[in-house]
C-alpha atoms as a PDB file:
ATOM      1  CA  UNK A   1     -20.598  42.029  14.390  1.00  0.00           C
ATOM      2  CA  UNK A   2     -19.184  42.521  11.087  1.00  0.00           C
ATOM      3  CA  UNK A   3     -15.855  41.627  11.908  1.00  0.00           C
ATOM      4  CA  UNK A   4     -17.373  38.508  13.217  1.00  0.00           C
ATOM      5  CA  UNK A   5     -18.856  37.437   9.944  1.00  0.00           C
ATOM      6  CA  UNK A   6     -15.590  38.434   8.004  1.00  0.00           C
ATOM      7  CA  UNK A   7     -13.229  36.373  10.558  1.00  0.00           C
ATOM      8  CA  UNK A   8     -15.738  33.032  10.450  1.00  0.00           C
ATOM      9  CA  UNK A   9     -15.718  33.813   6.400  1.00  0.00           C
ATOM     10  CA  UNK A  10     -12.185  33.506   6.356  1.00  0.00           C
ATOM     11  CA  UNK A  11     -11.365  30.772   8.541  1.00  0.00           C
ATOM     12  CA  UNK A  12     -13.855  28.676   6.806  1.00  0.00           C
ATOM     13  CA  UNK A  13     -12.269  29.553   3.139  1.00  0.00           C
ATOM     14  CA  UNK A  14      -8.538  28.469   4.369  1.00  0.00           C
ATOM     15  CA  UNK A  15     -10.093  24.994   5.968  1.00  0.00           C
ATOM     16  CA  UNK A  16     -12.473  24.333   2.222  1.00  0.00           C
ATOM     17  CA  UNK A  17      -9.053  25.246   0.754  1.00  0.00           C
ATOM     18  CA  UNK A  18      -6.678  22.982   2.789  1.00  0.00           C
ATOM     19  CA  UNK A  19      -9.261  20.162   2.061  1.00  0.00           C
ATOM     20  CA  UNK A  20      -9.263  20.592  -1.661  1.00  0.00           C
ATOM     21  CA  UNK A  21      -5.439  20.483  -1.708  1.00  0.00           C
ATOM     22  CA  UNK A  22      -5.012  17.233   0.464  1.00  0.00           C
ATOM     23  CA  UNK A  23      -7.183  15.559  -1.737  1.00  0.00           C
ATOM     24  CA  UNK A  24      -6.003  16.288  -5.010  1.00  0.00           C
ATOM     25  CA  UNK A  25      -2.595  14.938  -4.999  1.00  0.00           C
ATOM     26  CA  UNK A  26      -2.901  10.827  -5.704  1.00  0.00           C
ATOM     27  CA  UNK A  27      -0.968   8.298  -3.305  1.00  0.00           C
ATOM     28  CA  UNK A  28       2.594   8.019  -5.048  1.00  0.00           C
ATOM     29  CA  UNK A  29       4.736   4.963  -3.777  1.00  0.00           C
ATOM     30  CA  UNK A  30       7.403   3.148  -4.141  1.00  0.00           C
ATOM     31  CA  UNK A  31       7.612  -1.073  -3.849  1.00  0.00           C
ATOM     32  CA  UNK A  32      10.788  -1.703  -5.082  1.00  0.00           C
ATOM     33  CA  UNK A  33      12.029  -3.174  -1.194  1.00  0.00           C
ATOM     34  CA  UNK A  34       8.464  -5.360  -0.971  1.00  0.00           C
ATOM     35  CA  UNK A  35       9.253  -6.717  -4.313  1.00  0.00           C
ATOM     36  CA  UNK A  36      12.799  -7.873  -3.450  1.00  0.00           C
ATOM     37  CA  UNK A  37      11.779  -9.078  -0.294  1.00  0.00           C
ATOM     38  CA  UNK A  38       8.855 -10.589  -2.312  1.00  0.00           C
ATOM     39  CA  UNK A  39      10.920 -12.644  -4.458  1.00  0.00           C
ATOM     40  CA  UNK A  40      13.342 -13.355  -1.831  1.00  0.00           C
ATOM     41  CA  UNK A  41      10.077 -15.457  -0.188  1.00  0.00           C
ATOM     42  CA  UNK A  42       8.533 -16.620  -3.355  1.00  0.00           C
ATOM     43  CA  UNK A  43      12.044 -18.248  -3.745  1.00  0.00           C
ATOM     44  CA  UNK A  44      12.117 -19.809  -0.074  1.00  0.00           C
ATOM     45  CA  UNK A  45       8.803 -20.870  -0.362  1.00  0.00           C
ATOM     46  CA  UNK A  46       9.087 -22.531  -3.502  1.00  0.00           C
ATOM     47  CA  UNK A  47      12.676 -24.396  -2.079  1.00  0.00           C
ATOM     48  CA  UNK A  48      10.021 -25.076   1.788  1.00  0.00           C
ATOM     49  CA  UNK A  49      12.736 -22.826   3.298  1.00  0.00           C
ATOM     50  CA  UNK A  50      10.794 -21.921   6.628  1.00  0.00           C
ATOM     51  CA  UNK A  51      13.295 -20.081   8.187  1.00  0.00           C
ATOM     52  CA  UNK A  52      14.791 -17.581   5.102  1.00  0.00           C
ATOM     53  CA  UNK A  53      10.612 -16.748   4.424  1.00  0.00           C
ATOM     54  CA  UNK A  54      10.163 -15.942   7.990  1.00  0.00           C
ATOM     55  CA  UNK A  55      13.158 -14.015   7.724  1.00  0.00           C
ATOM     56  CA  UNK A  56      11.948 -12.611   4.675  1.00  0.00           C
ATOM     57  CA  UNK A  57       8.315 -12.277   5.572  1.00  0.00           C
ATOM     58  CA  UNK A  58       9.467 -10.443   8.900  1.00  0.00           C
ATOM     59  CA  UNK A  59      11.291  -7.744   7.030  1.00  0.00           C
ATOM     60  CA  UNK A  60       9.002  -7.474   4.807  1.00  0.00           C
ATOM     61  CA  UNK A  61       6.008  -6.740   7.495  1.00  0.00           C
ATOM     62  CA  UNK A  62       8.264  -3.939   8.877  1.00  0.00           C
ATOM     63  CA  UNK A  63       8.907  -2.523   5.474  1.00  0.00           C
ATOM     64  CA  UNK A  64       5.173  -2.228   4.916  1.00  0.00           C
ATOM     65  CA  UNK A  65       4.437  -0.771   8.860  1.00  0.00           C
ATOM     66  CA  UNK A  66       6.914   1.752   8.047  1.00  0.00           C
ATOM     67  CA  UNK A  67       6.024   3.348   4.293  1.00  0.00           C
ATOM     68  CA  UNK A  68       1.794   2.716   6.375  1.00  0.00           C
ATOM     69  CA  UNK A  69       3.037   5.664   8.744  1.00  0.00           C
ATOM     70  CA  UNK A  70       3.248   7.882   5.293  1.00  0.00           C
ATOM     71  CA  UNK A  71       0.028   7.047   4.305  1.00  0.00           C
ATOM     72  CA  UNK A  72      -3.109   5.180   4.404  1.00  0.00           C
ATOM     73  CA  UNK A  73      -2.812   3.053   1.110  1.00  0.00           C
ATOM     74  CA  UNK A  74      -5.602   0.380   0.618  1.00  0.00           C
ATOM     75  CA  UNK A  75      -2.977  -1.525  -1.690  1.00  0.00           C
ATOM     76  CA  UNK A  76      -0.559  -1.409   1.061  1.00  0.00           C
ATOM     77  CA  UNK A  77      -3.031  -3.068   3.555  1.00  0.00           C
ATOM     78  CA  UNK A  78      -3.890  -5.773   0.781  1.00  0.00           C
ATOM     79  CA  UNK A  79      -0.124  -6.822   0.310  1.00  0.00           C
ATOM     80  CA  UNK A  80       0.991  -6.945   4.604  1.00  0.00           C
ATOM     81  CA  UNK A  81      -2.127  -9.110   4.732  1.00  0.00           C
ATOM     82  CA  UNK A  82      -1.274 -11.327   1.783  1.00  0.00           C
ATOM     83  CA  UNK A  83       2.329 -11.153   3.500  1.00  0.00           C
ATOM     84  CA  UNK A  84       0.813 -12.216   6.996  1.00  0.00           C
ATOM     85  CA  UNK A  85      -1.635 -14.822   5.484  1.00  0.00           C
ATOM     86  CA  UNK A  86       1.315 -16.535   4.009  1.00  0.00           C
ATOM     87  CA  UNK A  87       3.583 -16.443   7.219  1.00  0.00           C
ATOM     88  CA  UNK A  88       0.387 -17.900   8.785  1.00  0.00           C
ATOM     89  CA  UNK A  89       0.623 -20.826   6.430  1.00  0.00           C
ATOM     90  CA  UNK A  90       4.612 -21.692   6.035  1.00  0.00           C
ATOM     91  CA  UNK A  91       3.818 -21.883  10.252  1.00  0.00           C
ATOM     92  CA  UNK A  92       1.746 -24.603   9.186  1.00  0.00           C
ATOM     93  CA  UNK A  93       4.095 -25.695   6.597  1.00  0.00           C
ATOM     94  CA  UNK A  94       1.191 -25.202   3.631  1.00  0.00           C
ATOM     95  CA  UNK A  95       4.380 -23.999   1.176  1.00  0.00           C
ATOM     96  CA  UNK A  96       1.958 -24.158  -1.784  1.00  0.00           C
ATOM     97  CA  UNK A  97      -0.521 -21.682  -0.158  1.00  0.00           C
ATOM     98  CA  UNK A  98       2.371 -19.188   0.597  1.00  0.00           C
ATOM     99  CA  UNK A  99       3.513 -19.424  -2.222  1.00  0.00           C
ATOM    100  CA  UNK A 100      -0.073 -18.383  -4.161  1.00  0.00           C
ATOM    101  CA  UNK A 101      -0.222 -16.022  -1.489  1.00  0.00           C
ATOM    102  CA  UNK A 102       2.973 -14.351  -2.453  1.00  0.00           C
ATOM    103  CA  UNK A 103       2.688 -14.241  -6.393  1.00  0.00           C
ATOM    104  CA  UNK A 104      -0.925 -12.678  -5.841  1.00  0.00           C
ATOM    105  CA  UNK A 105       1.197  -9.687  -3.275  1.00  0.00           C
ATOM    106  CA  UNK A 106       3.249  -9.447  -5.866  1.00  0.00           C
ATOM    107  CA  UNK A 107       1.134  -9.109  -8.828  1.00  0.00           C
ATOM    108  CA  UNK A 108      -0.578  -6.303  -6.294  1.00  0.00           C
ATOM    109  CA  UNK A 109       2.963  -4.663  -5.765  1.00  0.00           C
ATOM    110  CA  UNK A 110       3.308  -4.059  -9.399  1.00  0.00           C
ATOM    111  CA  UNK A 111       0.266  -2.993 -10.710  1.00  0.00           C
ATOM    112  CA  UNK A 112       1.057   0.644 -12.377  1.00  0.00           C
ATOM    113  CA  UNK A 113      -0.923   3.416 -10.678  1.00  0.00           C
ATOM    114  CA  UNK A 114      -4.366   4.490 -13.098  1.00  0.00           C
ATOM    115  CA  UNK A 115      -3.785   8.125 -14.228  1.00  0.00           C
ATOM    116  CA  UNK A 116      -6.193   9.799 -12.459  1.00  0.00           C
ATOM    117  CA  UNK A 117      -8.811  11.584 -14.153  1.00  0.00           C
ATOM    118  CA  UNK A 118     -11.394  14.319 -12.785  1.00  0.00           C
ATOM    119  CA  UNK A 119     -15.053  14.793 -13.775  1.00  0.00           C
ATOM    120  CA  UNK A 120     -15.519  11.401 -15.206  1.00  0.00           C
ATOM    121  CA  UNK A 121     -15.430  11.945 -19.291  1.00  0.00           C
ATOM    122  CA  UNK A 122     -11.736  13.238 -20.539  1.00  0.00           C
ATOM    123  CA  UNK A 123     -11.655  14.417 -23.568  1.00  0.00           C
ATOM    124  CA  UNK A 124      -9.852  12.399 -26.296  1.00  0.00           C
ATOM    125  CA  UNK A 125      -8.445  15.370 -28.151  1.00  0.00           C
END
């Protein structure tokens, strides 16, 4: 019975532990491909270039569905839906709209990461 205790004791200490360290470490990446391919379709969009954004826009999605299998990133999911949104529309041949579209995924893209801070109050010291 003992042993019992001391084995569920354990287990449950390495699982509280593994949590702990998978959620301290912040999402780290890296946009520099979006933001090429970003500009490459802000450019095509502003010239009504339907078939260089699609291009574009289409390398771009894959980009994103790629670094998404590293990591569940909210900001990710906010730029391949302002990057869809504005496929949608040069479809439609709305080049204005994409274009808004794309300078609001890019102004997402390079937003610097907050430095994260624990407990709520950091001391100024």
């Amino acid at each position: 019975m003992n042993f019992k205790y001391i084995l569920a004791v354990l287990l449950l200490s390495l699982s509280a532990s593994g949590v702990a360290i998978a959620a301290g470490s912040p999402i780290q990446e890296d946009y520099t491909t979006l933001i090429a391919l970003g500009e490459k379709m802000l450019a095509a969009s502003k010239a009504s270039d339907a078939t260089t954004f699609s291009a574009a826009a289409t390398e771009a999605s894959d980009v994103a569905k790629d670094q998404g299998n590293k990591g569940n990133s909210p900001r990710l999911q906010r730029i391949s839906s302002k990057i869809k949104q504005a496929k949608r529309s040069v479809k439609t041949g709305d080049f204005p709209q994409s274009t808004a579209l794309i300078e609001e995924a890019l102004v997402e893209m390079k937003k610097t990461n907050p430095a994260p801070q624990w407990g709520g109050n950091v001391p100024t010291e």
